[in-house]
PDB file of N, CA and C in Angstrom:
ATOM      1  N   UNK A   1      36.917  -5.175  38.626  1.00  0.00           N
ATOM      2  CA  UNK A   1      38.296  -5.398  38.999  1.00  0.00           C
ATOM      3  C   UNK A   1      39.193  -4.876  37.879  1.00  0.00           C
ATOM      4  N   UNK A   2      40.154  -3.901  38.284  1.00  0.00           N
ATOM      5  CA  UNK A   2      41.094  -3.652  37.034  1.00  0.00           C
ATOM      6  C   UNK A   2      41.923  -4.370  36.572  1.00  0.00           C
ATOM      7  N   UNK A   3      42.795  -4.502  35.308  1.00  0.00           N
ATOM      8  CA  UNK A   3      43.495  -5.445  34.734  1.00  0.00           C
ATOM      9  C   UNK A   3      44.738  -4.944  35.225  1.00  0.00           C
ATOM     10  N   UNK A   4      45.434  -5.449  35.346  1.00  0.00           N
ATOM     11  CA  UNK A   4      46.987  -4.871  35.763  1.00  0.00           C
ATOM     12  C   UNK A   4      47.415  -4.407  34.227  1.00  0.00           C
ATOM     13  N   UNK A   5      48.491  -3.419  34.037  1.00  0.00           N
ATOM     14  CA  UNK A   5      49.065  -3.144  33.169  1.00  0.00           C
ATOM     15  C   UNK A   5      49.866  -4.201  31.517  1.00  0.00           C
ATOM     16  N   UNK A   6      49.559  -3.910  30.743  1.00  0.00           N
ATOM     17  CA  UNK A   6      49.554  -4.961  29.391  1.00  0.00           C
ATOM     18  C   UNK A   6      50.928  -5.767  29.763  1.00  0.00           C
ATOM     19  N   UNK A   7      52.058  -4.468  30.450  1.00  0.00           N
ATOM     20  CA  UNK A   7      53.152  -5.120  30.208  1.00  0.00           C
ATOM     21  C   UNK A   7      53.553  -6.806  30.721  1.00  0.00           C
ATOM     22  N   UNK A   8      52.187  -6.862  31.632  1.00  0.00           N
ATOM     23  CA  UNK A   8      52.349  -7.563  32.850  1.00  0.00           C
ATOM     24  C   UNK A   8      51.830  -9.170  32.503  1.00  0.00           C
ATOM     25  N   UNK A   9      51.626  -9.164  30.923  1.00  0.00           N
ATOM     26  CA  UNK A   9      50.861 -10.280  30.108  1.00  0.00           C
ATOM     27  C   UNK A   9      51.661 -10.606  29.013  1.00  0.00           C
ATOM     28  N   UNK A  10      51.525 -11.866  29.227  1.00  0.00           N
ATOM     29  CA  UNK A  10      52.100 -12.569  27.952  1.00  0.00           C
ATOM     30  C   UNK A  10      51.169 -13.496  26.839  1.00  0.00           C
ATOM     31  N   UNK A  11      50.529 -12.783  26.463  1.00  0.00           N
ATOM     32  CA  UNK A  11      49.417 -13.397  25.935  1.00  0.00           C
ATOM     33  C   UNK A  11      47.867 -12.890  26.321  1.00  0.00           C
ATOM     34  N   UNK A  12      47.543 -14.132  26.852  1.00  0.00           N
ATOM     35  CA  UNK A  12      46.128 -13.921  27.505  1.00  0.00           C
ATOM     36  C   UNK A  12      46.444 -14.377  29.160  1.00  0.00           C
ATOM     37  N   UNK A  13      47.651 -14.953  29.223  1.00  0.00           N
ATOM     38  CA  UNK A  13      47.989 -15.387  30.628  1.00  0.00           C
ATOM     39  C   UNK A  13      48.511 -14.409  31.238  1.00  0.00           C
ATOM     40  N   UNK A  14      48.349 -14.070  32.745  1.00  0.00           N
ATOM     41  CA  UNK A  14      49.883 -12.955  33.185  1.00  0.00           C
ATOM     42  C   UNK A  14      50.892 -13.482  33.620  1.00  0.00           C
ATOM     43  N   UNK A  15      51.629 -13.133  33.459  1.00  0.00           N
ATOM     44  CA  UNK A  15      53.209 -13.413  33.155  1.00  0.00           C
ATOM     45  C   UNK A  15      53.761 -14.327  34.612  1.00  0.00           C
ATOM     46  N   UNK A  16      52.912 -13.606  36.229  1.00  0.00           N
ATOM     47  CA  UNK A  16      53.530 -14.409  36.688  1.00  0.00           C
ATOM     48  C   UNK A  16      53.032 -15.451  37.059  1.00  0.00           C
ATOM     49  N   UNK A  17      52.011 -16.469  36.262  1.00  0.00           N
ATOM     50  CA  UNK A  17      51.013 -17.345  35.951  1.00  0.00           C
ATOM     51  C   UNK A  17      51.815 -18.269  34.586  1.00  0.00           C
ATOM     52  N   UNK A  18      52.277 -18.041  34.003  1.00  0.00           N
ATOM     53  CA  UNK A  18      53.303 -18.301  32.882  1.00  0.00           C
ATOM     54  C   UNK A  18      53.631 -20.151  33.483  1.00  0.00           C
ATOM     55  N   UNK A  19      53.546 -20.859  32.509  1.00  0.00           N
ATOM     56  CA  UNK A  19      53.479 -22.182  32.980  1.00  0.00           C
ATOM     57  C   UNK A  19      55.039 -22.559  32.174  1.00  0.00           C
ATOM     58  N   UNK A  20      55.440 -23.413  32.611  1.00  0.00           N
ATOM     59  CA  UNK A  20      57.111 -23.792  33.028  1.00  0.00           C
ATOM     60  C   UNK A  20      57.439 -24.955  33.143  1.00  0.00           C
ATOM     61  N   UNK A  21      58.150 -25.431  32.307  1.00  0.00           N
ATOM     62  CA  UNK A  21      58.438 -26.757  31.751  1.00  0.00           C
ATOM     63  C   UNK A  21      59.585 -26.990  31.867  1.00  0.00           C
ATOM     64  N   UNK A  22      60.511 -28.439  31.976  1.00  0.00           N
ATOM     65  CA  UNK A  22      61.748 -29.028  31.993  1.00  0.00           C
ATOM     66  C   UNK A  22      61.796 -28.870  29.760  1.00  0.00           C
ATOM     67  N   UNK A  23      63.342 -28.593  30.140  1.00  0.00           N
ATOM     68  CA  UNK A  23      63.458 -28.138  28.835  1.00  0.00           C
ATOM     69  C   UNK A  23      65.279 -29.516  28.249  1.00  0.00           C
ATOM     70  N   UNK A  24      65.719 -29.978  27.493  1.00  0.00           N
ATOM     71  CA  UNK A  24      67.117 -30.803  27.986  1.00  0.00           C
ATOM     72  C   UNK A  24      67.647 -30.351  26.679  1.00  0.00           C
ATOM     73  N   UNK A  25      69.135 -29.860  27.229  1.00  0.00           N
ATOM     74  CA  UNK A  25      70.011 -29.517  26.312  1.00  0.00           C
ATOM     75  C   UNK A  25      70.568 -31.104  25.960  1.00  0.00           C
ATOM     76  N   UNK A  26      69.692 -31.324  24.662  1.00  0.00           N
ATOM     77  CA  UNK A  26      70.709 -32.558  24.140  1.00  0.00           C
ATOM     78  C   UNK A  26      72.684 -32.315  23.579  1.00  0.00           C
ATOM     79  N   UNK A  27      72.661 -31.476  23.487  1.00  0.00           N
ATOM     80  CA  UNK A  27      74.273 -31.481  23.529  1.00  0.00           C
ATOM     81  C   UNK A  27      75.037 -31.238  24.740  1.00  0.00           C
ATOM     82  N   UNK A  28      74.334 -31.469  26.005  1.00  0.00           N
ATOM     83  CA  UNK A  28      75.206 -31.642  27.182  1.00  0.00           C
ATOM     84  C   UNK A  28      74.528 -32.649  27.737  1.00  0.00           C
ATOM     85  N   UNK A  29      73.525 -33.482  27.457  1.00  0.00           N
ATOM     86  CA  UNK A  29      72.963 -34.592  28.309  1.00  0.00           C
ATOM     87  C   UNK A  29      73.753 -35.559  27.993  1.00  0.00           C
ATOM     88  N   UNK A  30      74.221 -36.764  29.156  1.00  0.00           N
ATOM     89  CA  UNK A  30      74.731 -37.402  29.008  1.00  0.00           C
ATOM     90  C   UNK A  30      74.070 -38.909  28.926  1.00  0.00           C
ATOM     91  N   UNK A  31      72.805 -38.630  29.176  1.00  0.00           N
ATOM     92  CA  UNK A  31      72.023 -39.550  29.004  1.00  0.00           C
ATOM     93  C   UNK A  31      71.964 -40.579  30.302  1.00  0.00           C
ATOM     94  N   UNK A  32      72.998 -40.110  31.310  1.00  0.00           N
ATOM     95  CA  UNK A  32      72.908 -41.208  32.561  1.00  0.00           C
ATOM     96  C   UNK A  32      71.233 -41.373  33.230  1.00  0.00           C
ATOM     97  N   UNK A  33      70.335 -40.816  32.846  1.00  0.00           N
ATOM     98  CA  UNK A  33      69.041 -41.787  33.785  1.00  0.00           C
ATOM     99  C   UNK A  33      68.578 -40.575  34.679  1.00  0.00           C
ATOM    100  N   UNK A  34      69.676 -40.463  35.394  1.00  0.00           N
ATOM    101  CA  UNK A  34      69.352 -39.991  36.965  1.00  0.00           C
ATOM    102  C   UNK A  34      67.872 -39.121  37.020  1.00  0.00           C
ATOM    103  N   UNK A  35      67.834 -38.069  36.069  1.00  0.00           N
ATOM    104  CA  UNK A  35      66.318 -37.491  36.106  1.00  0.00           C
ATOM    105  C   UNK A  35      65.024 -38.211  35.972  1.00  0.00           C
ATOM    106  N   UNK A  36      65.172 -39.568  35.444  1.00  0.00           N
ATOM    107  CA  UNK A  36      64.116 -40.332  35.175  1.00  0.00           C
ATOM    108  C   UNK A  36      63.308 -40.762  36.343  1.00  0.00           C
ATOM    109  N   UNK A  37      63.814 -41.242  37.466  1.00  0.00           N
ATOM    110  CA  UNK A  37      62.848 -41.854  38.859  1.00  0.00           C
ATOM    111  C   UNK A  37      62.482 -40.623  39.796  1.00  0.00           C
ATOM    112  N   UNK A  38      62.778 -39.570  39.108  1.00  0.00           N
ATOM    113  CA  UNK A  38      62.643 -38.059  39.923  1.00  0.00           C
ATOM    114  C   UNK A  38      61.708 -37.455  39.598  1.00  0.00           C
ATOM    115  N   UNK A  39      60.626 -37.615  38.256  1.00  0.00           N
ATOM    116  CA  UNK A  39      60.039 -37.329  37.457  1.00  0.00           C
ATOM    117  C   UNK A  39      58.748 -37.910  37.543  1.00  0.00           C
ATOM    118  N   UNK A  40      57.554 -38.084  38.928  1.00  0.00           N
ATOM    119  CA  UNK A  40      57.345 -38.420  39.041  1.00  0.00           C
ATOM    120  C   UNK A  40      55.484 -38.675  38.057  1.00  0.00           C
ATOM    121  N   UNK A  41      55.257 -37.358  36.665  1.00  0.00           N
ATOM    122  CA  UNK A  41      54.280 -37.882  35.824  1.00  0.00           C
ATOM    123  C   UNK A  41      54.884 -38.295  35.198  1.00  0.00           C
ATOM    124  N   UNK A  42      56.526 -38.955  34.587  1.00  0.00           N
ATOM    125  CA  UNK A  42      56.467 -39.588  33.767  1.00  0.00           C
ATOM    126  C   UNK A  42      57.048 -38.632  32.411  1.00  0.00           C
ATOM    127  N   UNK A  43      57.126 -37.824  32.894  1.00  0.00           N
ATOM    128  CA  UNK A  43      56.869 -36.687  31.520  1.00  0.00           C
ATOM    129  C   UNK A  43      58.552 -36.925  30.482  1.00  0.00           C
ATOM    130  N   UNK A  44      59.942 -37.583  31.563  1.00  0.00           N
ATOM    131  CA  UNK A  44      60.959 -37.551  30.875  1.00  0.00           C
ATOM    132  C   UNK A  44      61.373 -38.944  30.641  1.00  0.00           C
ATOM    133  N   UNK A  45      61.640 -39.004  28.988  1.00  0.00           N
ATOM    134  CA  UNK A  45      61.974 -40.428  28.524  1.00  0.00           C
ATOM    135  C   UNK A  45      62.757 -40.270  27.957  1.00  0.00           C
ATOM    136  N   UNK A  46      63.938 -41.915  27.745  1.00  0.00           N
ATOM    137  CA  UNK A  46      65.213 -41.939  26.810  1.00  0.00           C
ATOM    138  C   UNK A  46      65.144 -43.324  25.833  1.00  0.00           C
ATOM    139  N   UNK A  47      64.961 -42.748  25.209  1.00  0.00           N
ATOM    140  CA  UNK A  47      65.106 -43.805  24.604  1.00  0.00           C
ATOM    141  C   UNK A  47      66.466 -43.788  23.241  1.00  0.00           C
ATOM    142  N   UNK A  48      66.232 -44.446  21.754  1.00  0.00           N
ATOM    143  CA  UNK A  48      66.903 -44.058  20.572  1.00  0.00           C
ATOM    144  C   UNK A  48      67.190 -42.779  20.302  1.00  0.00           C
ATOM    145  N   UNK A  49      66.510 -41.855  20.427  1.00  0.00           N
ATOM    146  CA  UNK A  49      66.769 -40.075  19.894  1.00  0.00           C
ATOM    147  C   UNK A  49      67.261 -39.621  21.327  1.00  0.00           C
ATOM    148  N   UNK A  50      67.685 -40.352  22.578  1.00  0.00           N
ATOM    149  CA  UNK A  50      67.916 -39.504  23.696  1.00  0.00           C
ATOM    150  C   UNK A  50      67.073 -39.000  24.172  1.00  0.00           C
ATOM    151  N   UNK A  51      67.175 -38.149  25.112  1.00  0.00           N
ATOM    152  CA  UNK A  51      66.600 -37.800  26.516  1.00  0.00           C
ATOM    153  C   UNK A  51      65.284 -36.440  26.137  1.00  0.00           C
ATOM    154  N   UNK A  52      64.320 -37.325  26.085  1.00  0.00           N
ATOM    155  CA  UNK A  52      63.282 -36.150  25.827  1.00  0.00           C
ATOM    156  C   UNK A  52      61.962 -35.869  27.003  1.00  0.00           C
ATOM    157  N   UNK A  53      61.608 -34.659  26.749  1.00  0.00           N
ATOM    158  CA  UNK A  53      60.653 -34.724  27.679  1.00  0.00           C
ATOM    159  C   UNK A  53      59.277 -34.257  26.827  1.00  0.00           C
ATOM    160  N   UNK A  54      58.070 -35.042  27.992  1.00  0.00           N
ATOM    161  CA  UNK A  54      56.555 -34.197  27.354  1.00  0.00           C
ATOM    162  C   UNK A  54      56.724 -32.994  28.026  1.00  0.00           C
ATOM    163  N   UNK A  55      56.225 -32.147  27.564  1.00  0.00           N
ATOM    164  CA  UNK A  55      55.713 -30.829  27.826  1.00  0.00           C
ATOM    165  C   UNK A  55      54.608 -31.164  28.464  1.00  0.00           C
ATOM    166  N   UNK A  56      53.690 -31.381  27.525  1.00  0.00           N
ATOM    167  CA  UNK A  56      52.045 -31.870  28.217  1.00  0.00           C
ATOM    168  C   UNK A  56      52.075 -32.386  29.994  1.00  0.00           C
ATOM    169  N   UNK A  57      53.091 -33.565  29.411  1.00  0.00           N
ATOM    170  CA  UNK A  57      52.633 -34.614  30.778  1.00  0.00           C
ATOM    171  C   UNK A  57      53.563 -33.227  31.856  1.00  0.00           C
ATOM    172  N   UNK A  58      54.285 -32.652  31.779  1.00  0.00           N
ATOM    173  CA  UNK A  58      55.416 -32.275  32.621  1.00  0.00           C
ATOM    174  C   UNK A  58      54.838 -31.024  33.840  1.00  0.00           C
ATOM    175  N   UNK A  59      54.697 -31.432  35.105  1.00  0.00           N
ATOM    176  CA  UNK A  59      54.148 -29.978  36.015  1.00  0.00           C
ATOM    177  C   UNK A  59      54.674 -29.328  36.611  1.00  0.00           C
ATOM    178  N   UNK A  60      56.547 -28.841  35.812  1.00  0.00           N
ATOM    179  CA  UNK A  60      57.534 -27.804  36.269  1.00  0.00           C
ATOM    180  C   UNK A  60      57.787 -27.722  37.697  1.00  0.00           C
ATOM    181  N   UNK A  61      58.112 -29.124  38.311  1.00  0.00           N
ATOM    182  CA  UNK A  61      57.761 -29.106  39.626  1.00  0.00           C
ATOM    183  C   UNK A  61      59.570 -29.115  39.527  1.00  0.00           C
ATOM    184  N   UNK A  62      60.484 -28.979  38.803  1.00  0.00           N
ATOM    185  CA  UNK A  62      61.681 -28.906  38.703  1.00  0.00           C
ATOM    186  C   UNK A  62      62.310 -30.087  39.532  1.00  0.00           C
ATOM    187  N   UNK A  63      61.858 -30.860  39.921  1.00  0.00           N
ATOM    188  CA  UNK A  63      63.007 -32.060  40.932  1.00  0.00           C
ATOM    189  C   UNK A  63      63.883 -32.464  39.705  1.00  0.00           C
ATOM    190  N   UNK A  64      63.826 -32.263  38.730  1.00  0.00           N
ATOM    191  CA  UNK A  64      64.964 -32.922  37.468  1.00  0.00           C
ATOM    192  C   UNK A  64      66.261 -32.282  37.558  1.00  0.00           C
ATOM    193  N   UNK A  65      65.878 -30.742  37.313  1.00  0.00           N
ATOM    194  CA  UNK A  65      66.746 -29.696  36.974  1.00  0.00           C
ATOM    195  C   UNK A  65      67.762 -29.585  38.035  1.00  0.00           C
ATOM    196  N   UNK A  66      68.130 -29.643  39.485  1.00  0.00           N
ATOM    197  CA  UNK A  66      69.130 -29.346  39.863  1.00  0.00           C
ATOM    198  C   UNK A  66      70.300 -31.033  40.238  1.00  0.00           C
ATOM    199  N   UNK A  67      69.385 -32.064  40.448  1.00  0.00           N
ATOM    200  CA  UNK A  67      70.335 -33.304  40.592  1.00  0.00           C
ATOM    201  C   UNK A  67      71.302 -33.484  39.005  1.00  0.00           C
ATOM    202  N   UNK A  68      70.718 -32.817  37.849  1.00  0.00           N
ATOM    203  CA  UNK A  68      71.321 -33.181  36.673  1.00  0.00           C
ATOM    204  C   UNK A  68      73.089 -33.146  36.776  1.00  0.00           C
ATOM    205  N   UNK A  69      73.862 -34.039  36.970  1.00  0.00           N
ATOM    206  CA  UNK A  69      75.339 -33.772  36.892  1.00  0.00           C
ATOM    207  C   UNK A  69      76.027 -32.871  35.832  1.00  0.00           C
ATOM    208  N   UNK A  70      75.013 -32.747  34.748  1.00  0.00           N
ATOM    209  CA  UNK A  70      76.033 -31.867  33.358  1.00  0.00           C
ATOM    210  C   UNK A  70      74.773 -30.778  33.325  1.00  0.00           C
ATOM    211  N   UNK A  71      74.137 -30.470  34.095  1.00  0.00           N
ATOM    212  CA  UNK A  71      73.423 -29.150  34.061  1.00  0.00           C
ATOM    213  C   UNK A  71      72.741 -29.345  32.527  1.00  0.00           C
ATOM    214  N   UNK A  72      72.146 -30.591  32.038  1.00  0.00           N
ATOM    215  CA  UNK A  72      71.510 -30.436  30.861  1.00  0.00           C
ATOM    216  C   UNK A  72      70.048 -30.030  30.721  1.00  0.00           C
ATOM    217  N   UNK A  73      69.667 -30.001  31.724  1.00  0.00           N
ATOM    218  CA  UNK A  73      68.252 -30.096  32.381  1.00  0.00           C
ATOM    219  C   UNK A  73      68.063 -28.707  33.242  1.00  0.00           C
ATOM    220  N   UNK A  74      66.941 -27.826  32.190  1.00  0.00           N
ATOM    221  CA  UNK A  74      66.412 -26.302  32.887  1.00  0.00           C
ATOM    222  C   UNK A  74      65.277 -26.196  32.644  1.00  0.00           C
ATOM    223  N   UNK A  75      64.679 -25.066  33.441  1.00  0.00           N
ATOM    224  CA  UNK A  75      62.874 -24.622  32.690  1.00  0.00           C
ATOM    225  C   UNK A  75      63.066 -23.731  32.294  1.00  0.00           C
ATOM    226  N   UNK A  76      62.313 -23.850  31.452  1.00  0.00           N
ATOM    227  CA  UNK A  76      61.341 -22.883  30.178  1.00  0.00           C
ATOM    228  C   UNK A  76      60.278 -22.570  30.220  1.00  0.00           C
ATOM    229  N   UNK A  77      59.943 -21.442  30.048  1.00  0.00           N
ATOM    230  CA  UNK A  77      58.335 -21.118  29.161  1.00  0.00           C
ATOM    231  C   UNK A  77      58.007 -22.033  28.151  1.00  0.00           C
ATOM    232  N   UNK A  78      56.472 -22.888  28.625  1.00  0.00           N
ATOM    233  CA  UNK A  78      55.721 -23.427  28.026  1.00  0.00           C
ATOM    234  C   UNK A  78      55.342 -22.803  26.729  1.00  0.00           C
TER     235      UNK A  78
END
């Protein structure tokens, strides 16, 4: 089987295999909650330092990212 072209890799993964994570702009989160019961491994918590998420636990299934009211909440490359 041939490899598709290098450009087409980011690593050892190909690119459109690329795993994708909730990412939170702490200077626009407002910290209201709302992403938390949407989140259903668990992956986003608030506590003292504000609104963080696991990477690990998180499976870019995005239900966070568009209910966010201040758009603090996007994906990223893992």
């Amino acid at each position: 089987m041939a490899r598709p072209p290098a450009a087409a890799y980011r690593g050892d993964m190909p690119a459109s295999r690329q795993r994708t994570v909730a990412v939170v702009d702490s200077a626009q989160c407002d910290e209201c909650g709302l992403c938390l019961p949407l989140c259903v491994p668990g992956a986003i918590h608030l506590g003292r330092r504000g609104l963080t998420i696991d990477a690990q636990a998180c499976t870019g299934c995005e239900k966070c990212v568009a209910p966010c009211p201040v758009g603090a909440l996007r994906m990223a490359d893992a």
